[in-house]
Protein backbone atom coordinates (compact mmCIF):
# COMPACT_ATOMS: atom_id res chain seq x y z
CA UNK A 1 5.01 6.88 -22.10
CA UNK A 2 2.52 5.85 -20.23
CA UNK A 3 2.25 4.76 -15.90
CA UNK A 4 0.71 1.56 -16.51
CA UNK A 5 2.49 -1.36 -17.50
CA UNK A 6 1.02 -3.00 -20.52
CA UNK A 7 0.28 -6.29 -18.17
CA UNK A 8 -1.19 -4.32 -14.88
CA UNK A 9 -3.06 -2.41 -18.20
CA UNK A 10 -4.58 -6.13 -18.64
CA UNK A 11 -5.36 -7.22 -15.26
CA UNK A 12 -7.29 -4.33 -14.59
CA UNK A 13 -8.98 -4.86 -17.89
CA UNK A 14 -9.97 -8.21 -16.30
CA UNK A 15 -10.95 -6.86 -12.91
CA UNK A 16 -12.84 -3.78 -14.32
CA UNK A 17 -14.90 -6.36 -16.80
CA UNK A 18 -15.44 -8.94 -14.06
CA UNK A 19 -16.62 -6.65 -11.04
CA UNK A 20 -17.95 -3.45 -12.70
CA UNK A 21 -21.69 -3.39 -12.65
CA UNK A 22 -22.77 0.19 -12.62
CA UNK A 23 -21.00 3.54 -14.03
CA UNK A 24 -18.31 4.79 -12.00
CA UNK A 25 -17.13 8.77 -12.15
CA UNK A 26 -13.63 9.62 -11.25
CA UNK A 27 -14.40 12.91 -10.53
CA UNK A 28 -11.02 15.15 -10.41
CA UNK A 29 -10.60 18.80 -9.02
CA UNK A 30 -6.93 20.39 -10.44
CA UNK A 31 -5.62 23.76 -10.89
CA UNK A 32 -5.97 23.92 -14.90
CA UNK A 33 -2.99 26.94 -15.06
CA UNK A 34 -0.81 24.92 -13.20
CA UNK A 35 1.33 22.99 -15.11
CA UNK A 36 3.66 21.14 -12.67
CA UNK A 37 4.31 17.30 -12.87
CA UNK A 38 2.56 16.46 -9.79
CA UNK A 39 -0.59 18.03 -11.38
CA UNK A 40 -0.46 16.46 -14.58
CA UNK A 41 0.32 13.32 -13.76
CA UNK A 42 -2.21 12.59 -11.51
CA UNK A 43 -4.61 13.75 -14.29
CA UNK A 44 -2.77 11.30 -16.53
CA UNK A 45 -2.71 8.21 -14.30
CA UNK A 46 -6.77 8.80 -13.96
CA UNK A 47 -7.01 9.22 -18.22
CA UNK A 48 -5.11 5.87 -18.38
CA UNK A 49 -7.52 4.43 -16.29
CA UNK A 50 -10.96 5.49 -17.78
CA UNK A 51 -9.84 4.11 -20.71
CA UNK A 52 -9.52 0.37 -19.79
CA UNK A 53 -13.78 -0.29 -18.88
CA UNK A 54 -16.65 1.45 -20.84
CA UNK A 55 -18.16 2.15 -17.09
CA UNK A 56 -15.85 4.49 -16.21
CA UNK A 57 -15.51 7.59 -16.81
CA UNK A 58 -13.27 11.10 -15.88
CA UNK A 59 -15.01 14.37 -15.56
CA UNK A 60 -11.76 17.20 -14.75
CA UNK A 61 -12.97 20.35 -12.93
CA UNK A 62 -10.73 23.70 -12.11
CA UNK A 63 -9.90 24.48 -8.44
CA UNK A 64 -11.17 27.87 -9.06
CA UNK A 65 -14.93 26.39 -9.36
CA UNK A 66 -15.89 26.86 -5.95
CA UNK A 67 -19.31 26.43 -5.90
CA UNK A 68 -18.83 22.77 -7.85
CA UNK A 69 -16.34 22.02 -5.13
CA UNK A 70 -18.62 22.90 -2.35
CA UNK A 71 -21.38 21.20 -3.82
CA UNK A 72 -19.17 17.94 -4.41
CA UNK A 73 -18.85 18.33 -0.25
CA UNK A 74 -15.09 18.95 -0.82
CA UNK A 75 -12.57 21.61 0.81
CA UNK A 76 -9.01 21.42 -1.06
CA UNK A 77 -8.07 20.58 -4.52
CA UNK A 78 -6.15 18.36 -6.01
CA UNK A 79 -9.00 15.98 -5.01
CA UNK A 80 -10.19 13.29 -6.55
CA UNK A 81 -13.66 11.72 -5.55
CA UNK A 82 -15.09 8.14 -6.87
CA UNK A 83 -19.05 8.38 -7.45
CA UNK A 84 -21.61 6.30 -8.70
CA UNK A 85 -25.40 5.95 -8.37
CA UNK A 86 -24.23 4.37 -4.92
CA UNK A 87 -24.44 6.07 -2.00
CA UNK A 88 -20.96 7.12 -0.08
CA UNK A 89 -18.29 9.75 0.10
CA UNK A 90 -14.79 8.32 -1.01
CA UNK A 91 -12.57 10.66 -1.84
CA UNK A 92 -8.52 11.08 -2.26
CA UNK A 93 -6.73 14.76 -1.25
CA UNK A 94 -3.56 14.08 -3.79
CA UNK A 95 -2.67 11.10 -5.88
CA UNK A 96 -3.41 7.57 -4.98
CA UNK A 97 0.02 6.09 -6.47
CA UNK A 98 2.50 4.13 -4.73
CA UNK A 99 0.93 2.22 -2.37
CA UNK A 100 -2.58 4.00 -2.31
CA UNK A 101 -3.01 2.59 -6.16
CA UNK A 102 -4.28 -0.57 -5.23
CA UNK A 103 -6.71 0.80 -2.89
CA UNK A 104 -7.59 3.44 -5.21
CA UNK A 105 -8.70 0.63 -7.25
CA UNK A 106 -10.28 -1.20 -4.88
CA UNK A 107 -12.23 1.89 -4.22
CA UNK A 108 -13.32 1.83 -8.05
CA UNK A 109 -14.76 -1.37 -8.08
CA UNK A 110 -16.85 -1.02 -4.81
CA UNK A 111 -18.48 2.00 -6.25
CA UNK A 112 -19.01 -0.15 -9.24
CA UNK A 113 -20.45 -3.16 -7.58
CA UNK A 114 -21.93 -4.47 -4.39
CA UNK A 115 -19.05 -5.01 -2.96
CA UNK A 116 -18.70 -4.01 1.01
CA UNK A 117 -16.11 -6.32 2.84
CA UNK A 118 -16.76 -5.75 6.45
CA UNK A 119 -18.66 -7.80 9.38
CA UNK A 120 -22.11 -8.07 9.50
CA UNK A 121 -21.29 -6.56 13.07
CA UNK A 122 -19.58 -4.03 11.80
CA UNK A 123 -22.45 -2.96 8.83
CA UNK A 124 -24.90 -3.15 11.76
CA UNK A 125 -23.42 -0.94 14.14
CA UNK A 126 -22.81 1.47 11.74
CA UNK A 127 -26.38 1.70 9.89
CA UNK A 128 -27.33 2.78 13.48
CA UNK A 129 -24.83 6.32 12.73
CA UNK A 130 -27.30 9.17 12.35
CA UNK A 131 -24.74 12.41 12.44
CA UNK A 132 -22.37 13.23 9.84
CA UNK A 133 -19.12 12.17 10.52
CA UNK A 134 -15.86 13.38 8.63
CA UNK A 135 -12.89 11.26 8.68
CA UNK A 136 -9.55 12.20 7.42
CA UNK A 137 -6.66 9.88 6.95
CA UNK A 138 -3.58 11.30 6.50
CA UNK A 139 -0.99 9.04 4.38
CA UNK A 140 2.66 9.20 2.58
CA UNK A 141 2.74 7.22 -0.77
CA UNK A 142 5.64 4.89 0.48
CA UNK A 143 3.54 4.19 3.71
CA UNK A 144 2.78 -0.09 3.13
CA UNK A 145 -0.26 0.15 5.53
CA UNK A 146 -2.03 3.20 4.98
CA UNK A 147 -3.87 1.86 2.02
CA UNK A 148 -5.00 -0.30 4.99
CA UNK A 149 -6.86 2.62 6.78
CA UNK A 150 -7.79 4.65 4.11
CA UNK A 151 -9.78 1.25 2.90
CA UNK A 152 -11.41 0.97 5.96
CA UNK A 153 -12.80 4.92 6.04
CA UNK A 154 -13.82 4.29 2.45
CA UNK A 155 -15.29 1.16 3.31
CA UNK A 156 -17.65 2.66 6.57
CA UNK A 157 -18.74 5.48 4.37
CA UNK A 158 -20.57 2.75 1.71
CA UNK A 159 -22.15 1.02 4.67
CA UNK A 160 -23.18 4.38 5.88
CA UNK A 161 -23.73 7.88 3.96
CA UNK A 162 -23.87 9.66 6.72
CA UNK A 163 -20.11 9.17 6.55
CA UNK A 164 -17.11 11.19 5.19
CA UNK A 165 -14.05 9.29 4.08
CA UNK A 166 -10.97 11.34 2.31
CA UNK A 167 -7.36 10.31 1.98
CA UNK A 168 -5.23 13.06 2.51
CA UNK A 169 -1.62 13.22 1.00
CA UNK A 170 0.53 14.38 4.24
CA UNK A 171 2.88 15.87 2.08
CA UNK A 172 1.28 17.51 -0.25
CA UNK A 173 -1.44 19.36 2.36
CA UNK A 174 1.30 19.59 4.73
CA UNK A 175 -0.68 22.54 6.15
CA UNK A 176 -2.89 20.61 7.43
CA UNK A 177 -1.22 17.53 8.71
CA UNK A 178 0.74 20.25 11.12
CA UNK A 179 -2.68 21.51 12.00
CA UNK A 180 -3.44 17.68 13.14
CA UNK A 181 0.18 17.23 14.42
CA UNK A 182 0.68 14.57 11.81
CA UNK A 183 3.84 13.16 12.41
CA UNK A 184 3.69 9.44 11.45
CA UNK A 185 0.95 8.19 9.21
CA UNK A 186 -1.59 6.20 8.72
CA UNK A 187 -3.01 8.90 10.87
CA UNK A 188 -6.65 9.05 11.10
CA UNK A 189 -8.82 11.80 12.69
CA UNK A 190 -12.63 11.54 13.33
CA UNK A 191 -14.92 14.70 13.23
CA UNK A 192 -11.22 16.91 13.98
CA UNK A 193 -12.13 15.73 17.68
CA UNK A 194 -10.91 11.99 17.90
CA UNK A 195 -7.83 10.94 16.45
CA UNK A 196 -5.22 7.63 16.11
CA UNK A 197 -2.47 6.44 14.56
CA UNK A 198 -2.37 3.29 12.48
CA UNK A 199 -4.77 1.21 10.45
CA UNK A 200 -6.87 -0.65 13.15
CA UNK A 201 -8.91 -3.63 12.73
CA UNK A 202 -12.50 -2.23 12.17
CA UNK A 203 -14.16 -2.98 15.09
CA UNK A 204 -11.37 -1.03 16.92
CA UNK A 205 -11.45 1.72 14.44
CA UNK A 206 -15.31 1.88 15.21
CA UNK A 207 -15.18 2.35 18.44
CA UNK A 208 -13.04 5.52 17.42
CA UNK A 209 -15.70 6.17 15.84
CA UNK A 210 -18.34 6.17 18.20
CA UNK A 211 -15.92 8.03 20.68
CA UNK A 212 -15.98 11.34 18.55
CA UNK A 213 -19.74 10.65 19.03
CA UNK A 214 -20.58 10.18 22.53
């Protein structure tokens, strides 16, 4: 049995045809000996998915590949990072279900397309950004508006390569959330110097942003 519903199968049939322009790579790091149901069901949710639009396409790596991981620009596995021949880093620490899904998809179809929904303030001020910058947003599946902020991150890191933008499951890297004193999510940290809690409108999250910068 499959995790997509036969009709959500179709809609993002329709969405995939409609928006898709370019070839999109879901590109997913997993521990090939492990055989646990988180593990394999993230790989399954992303093999369901490839197979719904001739553009996109799954490539699965092994954790234990640490040059290809360091390469990719990543640090923990499972990871799963959305590339195309368009520039910017989106990437997901865990598996985009629950509410993360739709922005997972979301994510697809930007890399796919054209697509950057943000103001032209916004896509201004950020072209200016000539340092790397690394944010991390740190999420629960059952959290309703961290798709919000993880979006956003995603979103500045098309406008701008220069930019870093990785979901990170709380639970699942819980390691690391302690490290950041995660305690309630969306919580976002810029550069591991700046960080927030809840999905800001982007000019606000911006000027978070450009504090971890000045």
């Amino acid at each position: 049995m499959g995790f997509l519903k036969e009709e959500d199968k179709e809609y993002l049939r329709n969405e995939f045809k409609k928006n898709l322009k370019r070839e999109v790579e879901l590109l997913h790091f997993t521990d090939k000996n492990d055989n646990s149901d988180y593990l394999q069901s993230s790989k399954a949710l992303l093999e369901e998915l490839v197979e719904l639009n001739d553009y996109l396409t799954l490539t699965v790596k092994d954790c234990s590949d640490k040059a290809e991981l360091e390469a990719e620009g990543l640090l923990m596995c499972p990871s799963t990072k959305i590339k195309s021949s368009r520039k910017g880093f989106i990437n997901f620490y865990g598996i985009p279900a629950g509410y993360e899904f739709s922005g997972f998809v979301e994510d697809i179809i930007d890399m796919g397309s054209d697509n950057l929904p943000l103001p032209d303030d916004v896509v201004l001020a950020l072209s200016k950004i000539d340092e790397p910058i690394d944010i991390k947003v740190f999420i629960t599946s059952a959290c309703p508006y961290c798709v919000k902020a993880v979006r956003t991150a995603h979103l500045f890191s098309l406008a701008n390569d220069n930019i870093k933008a990785s979901m990170i499951d709380a639970y699942g890297f819980s390691d690391l959330a302690r490290e950041h004193n995660v305690s309630s999510v969306p919580h976002i940290v810029v550069n591991d110097k700046v960080s927030f809690i809840g999905a800001l409108p982007e000019k606000e999250f911006l000027s978070k942003i450009m504090e971890s910068i000045e």
